[in-house]
N, C-alpha and C. Protein backbone atom coordinates (compact mmCIF):
# COMPACT_ATOMS: atom_id res chain seq x y z
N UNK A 1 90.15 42.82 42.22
CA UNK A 1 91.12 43.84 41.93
C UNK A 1 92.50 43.31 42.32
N UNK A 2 93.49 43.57 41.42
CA UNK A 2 95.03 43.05 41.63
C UNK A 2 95.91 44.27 41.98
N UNK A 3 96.69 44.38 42.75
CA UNK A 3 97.50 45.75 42.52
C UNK A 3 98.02 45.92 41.15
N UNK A 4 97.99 47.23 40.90
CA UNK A 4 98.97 47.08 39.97
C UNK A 4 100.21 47.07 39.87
N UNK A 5 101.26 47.12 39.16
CA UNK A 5 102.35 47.14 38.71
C UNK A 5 102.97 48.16 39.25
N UNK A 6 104.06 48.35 40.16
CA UNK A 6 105.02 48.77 40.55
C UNK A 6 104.29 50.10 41.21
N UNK A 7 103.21 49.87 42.06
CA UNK A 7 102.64 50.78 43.25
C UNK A 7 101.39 51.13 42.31
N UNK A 8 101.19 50.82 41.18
CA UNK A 8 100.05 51.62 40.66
C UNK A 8 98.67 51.59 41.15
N UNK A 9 97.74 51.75 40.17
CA UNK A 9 96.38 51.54 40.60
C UNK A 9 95.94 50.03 40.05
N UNK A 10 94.94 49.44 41.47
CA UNK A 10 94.84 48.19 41.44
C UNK A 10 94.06 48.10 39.39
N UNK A 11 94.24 46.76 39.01
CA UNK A 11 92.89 46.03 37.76
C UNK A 11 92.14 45.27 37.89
N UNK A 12 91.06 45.88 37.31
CA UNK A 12 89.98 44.86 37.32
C UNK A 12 90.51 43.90 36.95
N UNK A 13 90.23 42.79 37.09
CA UNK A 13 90.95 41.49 36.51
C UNK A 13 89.74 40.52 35.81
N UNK A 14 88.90 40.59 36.38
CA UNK A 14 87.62 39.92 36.03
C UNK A 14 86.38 40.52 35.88
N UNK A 15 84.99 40.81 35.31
CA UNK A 15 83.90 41.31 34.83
C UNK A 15 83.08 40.98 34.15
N UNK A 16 81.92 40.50 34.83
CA UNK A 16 81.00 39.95 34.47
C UNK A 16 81.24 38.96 33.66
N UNK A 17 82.04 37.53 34.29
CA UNK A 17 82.20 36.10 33.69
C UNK A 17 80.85 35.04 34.18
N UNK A 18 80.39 34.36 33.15
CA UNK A 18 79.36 33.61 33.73
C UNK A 18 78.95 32.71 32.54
N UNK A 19 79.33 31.29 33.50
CA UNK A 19 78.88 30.01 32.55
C UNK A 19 78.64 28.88 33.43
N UNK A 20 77.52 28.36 32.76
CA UNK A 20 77.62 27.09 33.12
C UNK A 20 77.91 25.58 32.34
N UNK A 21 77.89 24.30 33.08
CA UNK A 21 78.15 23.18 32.59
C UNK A 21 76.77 22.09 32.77
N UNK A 22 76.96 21.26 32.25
CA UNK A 22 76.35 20.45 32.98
C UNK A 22 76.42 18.64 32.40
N UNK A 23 76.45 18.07 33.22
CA UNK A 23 77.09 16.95 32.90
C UNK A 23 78.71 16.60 33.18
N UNK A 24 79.55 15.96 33.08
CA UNK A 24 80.59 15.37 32.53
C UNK A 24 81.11 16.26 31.14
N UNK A 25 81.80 17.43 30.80
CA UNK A 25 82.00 17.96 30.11
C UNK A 25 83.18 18.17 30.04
N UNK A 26 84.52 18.35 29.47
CA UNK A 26 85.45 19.19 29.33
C UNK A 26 85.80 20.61 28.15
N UNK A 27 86.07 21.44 29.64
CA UNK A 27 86.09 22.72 29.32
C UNK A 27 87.45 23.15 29.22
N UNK A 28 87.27 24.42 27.87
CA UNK A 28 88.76 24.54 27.80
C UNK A 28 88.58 26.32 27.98
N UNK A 29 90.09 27.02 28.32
CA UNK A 29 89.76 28.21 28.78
C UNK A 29 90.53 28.72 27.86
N UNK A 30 90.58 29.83 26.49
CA UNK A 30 91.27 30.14 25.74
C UNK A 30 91.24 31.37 25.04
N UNK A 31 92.36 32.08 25.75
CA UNK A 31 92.68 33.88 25.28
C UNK A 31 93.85 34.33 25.60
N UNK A 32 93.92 35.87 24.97
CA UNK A 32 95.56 36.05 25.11
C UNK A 32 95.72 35.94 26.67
N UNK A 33 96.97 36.57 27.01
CA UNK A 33 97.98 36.38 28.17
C UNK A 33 97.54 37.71 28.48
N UNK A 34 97.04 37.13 30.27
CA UNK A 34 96.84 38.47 30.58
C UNK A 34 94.91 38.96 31.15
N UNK A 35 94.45 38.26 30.41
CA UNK A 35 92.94 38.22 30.17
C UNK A 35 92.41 37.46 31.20
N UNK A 36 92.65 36.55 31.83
CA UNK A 36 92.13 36.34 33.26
C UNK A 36 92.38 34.83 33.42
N UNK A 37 92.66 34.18 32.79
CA UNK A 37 92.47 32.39 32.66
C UNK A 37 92.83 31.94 34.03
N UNK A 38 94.00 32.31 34.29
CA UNK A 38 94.54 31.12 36.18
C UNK A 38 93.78 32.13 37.08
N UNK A 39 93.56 33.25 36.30
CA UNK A 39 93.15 33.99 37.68
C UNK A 39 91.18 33.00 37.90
N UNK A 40 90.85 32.93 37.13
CA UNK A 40 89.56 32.51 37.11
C UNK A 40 89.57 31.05 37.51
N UNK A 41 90.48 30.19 36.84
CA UNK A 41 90.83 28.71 37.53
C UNK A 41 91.11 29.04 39.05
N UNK A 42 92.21 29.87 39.64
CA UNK A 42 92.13 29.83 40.95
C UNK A 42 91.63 30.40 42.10
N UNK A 43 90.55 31.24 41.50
CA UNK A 43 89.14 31.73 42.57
C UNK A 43 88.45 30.27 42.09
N UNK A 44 88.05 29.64 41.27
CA UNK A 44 87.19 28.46 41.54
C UNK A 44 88.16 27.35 42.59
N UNK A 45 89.32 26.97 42.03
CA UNK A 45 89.68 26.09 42.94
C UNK A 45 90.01 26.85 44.24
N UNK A 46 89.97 27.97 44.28
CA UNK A 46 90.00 28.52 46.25
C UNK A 46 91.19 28.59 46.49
N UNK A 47 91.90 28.77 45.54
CA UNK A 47 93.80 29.13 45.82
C UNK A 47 93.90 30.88 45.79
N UNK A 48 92.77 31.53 45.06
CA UNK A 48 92.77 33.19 45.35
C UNK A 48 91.22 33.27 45.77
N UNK A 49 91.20 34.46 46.38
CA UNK A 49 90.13 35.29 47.13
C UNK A 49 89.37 36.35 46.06
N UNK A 50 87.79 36.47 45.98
CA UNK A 50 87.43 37.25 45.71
C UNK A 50 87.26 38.76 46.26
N UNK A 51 87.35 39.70 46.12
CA UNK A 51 87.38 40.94 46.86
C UNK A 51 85.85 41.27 46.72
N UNK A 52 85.14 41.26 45.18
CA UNK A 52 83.85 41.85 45.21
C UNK A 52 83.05 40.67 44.35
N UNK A 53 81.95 40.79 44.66
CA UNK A 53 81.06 40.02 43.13
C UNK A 53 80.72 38.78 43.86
N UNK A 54 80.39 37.55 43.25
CA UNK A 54 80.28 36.28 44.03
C UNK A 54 80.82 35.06 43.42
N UNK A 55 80.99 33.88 43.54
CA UNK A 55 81.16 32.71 43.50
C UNK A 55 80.13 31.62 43.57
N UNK A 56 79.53 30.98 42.58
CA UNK A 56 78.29 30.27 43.01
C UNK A 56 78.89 28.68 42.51
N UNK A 57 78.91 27.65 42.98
CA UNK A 57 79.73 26.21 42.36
C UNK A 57 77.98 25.40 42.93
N UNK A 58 77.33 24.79 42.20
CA UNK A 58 76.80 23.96 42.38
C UNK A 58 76.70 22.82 42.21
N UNK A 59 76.01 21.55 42.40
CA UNK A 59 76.21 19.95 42.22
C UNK A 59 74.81 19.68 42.19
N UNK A 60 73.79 19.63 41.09
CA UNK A 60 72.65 19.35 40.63
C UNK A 60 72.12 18.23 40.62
N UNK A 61 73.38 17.28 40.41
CA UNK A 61 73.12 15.61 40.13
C UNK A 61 72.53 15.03 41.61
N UNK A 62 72.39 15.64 42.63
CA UNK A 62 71.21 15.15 43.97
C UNK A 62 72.17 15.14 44.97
């Protein structure tokens, strides 16, 4: 949840996102402005905090 805009009520910002990779892949992240993209890049890289839900990053290759 983000605050909202000028005292309002916080937004969901994210809901039920879920993918995986595997291998050496490049991924591209692509939608309007607004829709979640840095917010989702920076709960994975650990530059923002999740409030609810989880975070799972795994490394399969051993």
């Amino acid at each position: 949840m983000f605050p909202g805009q000028k005292g309002g009520e916080p937004n969901r910002v994210l809901d039920h996102v879920s993918f995986e990779m595997s291998g050496q892949v490049f991924v591209s992240l692509v939608g309007p402005s607004g829709c979640g993209k840095s917010t989702l890049l920076n709960i994975v890289s650990g530059v923002e905090t999740i409030t609810s839900g989880g975070l799972s990053l795994t490394d399969d290759q051993g």
